[in-house]
N, C-alpha and C. Protein backbone atom coordinates (compact mmCIF):
# COMPACT_ATOMS: atom_id res chain seq x y z
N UNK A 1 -0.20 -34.06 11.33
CA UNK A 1 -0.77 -33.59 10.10
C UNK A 1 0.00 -32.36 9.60
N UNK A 2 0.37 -32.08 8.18
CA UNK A 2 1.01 -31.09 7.72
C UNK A 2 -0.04 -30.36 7.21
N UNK A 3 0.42 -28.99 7.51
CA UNK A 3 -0.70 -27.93 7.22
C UNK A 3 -0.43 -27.70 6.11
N UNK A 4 -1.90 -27.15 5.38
CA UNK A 4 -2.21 -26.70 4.23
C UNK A 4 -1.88 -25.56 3.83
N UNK A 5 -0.90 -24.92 3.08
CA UNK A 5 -0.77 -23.89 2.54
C UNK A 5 -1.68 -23.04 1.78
N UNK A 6 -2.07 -22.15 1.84
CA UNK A 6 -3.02 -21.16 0.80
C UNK A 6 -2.26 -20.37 -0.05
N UNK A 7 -2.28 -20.53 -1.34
CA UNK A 7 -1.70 -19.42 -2.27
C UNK A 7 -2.84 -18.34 -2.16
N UNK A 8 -2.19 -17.26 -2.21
CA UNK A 8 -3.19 -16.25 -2.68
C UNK A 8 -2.07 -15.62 -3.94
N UNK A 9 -3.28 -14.61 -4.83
CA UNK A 9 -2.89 -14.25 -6.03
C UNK A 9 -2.06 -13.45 -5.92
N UNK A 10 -1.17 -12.48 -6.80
CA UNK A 10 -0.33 -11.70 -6.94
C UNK A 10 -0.89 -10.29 -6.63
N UNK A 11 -2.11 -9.83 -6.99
CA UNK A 11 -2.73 -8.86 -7.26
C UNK A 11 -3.24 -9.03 -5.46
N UNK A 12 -3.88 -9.81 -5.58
CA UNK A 12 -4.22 -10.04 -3.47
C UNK A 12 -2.82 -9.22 -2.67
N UNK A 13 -1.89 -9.78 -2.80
CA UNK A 13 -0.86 -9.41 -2.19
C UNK A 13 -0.45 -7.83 -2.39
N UNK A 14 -0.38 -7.89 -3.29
CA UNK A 14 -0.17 -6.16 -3.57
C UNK A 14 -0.77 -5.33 -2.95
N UNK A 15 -2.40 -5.82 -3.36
CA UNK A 15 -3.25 -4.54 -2.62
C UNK A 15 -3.23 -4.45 -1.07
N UNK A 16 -3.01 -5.87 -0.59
CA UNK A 16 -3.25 -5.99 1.36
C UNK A 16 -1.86 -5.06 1.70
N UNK A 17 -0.84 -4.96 0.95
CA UNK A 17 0.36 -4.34 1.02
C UNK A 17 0.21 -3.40 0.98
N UNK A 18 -0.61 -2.82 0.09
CA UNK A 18 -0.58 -1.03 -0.19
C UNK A 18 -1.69 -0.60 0.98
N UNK A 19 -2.86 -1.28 1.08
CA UNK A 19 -3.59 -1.00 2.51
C UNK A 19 -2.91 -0.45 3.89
N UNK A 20 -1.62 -1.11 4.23
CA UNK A 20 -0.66 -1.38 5.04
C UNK A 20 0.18 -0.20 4.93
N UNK A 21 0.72 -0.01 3.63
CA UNK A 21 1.83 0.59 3.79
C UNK A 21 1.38 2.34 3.10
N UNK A 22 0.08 2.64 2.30
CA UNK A 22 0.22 3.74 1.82
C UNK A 22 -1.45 4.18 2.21
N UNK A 23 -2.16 3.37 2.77
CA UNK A 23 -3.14 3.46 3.95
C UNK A 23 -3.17 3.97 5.20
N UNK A 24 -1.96 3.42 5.97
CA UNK A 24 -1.83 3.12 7.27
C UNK A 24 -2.93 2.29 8.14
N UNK A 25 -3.02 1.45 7.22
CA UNK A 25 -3.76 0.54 8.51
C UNK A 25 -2.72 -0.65 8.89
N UNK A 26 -3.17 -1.12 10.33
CA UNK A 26 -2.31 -2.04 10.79
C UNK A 26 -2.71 -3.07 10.40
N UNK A 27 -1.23 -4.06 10.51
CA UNK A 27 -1.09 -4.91 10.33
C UNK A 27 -2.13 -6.13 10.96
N UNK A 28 -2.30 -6.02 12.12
CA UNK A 28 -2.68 -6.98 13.28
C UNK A 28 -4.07 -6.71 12.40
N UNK A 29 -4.75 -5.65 12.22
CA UNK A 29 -6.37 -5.66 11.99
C UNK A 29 -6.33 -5.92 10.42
N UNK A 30 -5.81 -5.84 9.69
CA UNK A 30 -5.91 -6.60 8.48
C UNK A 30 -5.51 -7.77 8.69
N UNK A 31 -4.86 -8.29 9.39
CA UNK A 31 -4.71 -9.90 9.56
C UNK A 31 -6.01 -10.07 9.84
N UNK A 32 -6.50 -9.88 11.34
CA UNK A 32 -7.68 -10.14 11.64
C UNK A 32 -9.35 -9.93 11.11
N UNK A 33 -8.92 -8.98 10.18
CA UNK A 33 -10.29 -8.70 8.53
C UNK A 33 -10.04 -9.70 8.00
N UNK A 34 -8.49 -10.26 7.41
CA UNK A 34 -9.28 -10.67 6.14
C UNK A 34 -8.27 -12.37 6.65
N UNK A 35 -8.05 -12.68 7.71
CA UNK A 35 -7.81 -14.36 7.89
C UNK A 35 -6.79 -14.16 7.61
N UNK A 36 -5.59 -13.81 7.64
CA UNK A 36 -4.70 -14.02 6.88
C UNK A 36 -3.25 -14.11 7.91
N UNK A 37 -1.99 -14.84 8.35
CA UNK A 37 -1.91 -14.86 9.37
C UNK A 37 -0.54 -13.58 9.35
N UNK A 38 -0.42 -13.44 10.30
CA UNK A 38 0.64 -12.60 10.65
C UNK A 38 1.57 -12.39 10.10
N UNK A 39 3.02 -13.57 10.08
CA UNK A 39 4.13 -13.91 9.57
C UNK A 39 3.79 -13.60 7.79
N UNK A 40 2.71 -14.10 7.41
CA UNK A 40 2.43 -14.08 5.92
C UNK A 40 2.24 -12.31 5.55
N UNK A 41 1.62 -12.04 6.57
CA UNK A 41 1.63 -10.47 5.73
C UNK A 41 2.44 -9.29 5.94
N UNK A 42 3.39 -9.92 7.28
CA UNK A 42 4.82 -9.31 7.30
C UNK A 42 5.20 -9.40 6.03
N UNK A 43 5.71 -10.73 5.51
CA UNK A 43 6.76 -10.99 4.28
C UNK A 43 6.29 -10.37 3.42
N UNK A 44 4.80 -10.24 3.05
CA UNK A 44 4.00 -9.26 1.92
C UNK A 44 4.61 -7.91 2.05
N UNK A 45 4.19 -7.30 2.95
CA UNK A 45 4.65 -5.92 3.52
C UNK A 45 5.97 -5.57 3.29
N UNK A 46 6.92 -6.24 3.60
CA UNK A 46 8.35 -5.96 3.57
C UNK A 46 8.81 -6.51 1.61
N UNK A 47 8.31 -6.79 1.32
CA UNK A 47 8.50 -7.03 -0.02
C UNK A 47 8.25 -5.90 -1.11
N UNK A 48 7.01 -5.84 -0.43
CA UNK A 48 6.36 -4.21 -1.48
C UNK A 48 7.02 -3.16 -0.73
N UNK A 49 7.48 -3.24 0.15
CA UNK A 49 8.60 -2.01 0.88
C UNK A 49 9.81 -1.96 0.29
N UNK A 50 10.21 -3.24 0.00
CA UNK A 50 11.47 -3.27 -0.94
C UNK A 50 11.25 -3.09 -2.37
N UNK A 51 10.46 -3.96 -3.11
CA UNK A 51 10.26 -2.99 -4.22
C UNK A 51 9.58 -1.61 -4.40
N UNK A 52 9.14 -1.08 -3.49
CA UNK A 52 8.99 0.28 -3.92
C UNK A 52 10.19 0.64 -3.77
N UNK A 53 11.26 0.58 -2.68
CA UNK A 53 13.09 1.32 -2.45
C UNK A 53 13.75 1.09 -3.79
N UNK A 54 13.51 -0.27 -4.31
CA UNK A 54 14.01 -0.48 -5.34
C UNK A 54 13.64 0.65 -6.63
N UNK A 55 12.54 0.68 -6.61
CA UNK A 55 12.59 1.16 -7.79
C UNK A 55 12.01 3.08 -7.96
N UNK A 56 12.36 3.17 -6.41
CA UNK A 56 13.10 4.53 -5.92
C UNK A 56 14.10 4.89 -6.21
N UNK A 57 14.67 3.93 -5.90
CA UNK A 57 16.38 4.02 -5.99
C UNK A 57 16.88 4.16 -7.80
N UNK A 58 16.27 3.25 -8.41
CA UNK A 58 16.41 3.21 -10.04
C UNK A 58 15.71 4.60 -10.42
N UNK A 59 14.79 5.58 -10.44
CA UNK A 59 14.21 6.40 -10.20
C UNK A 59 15.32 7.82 -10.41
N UNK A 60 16.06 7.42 -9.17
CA UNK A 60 17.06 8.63 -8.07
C UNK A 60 18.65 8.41 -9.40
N UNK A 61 18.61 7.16 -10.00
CA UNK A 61 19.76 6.49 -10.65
C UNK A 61 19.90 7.32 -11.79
N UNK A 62 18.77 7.68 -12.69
CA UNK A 62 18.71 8.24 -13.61
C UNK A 62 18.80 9.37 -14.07
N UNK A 63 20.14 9.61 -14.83
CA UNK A 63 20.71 11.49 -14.86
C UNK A 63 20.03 11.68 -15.99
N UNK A 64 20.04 12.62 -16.01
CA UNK A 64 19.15 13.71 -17.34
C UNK A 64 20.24 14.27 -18.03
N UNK A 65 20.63 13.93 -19.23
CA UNK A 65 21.58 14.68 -20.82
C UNK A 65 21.40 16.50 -20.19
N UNK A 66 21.93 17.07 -20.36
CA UNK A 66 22.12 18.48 -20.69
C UNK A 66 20.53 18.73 -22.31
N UNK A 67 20.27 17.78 -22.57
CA UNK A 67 18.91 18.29 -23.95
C UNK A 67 17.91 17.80 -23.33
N UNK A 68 17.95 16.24 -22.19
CA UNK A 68 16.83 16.39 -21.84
C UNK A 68 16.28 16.69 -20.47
N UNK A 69 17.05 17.93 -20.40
CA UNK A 69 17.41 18.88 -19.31
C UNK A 69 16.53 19.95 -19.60
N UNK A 70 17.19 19.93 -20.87
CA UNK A 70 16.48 21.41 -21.39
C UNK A 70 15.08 21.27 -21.89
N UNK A 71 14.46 20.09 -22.26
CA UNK A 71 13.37 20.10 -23.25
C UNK A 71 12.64 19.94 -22.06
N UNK A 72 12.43 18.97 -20.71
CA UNK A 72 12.16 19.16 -19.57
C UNK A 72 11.72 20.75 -19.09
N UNK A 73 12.60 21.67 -18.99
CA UNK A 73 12.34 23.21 -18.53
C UNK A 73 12.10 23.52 -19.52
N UNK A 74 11.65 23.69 -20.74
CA UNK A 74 10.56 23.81 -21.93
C UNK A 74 9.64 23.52 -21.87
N UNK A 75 9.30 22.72 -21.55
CA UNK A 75 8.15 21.74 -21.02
C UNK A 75 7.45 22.58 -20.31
N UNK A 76 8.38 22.30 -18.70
CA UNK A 76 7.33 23.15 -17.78
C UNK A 76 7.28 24.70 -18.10
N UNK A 77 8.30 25.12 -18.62
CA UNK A 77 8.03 26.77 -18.93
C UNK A 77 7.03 27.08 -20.26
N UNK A 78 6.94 26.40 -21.09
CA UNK A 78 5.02 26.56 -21.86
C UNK A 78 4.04 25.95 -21.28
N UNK A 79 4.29 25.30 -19.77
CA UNK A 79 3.17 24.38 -19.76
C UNK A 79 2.23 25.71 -18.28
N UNK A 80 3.94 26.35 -17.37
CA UNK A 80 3.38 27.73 -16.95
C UNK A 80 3.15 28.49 -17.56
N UNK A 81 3.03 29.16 -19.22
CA UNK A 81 2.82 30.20 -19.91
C UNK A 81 1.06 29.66 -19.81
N UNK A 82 1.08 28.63 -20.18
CA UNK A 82 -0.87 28.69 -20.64
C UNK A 82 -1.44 28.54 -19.41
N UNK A 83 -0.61 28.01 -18.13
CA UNK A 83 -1.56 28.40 -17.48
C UNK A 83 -2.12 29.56 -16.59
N UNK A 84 -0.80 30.32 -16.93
CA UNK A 84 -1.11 32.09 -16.95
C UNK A 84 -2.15 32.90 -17.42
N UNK A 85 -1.99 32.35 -18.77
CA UNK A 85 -2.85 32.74 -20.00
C UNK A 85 -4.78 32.57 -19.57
N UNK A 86 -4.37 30.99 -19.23
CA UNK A 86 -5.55 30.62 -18.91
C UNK A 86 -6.16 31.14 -17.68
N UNK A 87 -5.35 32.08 -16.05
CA UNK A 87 -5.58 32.49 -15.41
C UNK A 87 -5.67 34.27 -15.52
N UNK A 88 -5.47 34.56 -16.37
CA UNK A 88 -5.98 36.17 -17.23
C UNK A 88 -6.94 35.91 -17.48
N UNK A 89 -7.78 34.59 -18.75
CA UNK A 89 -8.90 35.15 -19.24
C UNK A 89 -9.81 35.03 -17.96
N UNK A 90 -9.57 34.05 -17.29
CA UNK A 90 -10.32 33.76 -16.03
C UNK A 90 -10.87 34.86 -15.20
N UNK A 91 -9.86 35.94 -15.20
CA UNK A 91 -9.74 37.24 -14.16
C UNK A 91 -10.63 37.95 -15.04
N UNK A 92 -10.74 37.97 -16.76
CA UNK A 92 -11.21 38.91 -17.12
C UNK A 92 -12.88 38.48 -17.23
N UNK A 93 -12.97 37.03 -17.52
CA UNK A 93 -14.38 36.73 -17.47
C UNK A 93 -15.13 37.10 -16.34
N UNK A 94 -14.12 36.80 -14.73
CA UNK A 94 -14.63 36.93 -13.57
C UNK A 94 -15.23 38.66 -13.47
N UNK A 95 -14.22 39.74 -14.10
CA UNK A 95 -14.73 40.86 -13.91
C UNK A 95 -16.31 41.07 -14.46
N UNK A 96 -16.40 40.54 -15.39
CA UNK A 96 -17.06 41.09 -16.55
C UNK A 96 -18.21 40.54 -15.86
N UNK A 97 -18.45 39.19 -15.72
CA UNK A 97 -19.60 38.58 -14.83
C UNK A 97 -20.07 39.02 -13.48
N UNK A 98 -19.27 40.16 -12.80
CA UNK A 98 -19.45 40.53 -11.09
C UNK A 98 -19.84 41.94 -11.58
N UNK A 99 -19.35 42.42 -12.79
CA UNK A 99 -20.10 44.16 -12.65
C UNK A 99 -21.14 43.94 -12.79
N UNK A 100 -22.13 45.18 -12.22
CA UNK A 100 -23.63 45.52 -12.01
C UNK A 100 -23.98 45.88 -13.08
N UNK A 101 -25.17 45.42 -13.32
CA UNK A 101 -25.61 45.63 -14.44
C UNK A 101 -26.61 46.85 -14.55
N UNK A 102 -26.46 47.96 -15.57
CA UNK A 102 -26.92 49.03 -15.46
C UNK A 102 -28.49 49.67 -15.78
């Protein structure tokens, strides 16, 4: 008799993968949770291992212009100004709320 294959969905696969790989749970006990056999959730595993490298790697590939270099450190340098700003009024509300009241 030839055995029956099970598709499972795309979205199935992904998540038993990310359980695995950004979880840390093992392999052997998610086989054994959810039926699923060994060899099958190796190839899962090593797939979403490769596309995540992959598209690490495309990620690492991509140089930044000299403008959007700069608009980048613009970015984060108003995005540290307010939250300066926003950590002053903080200090000053905090005073104002802890003095004793006379």
């Amino acid at each position: 008799m030839a055995k029956k294959h099970k598709n499972y969905p795309t979205e199935f696969k992904e998540y038993v993968s990310k359980l695995i790989v950004l979880d840390g749970r093992k392999q052997v006990d998610v086989c054994n949770e959810l039926k699923i056999p060994y060899d099958t959730l190796h190839k899962w595993v090593s797939s979403y291992r490769k596309k995540q490298q992959d598209a690490e790697k495309a990620k690492q590939d991509q140089l930044l212009t000299a403008s959007e270099y700069k608009e980048l450190f613009e970015a984060e340098r108003l995005k540290r100004l307010e939250i300066e700003e926003e950590n002053a009024i903080l200090k000053k509300a905090m005073h104002i709320f802890t003095q004793e009241k006379k």
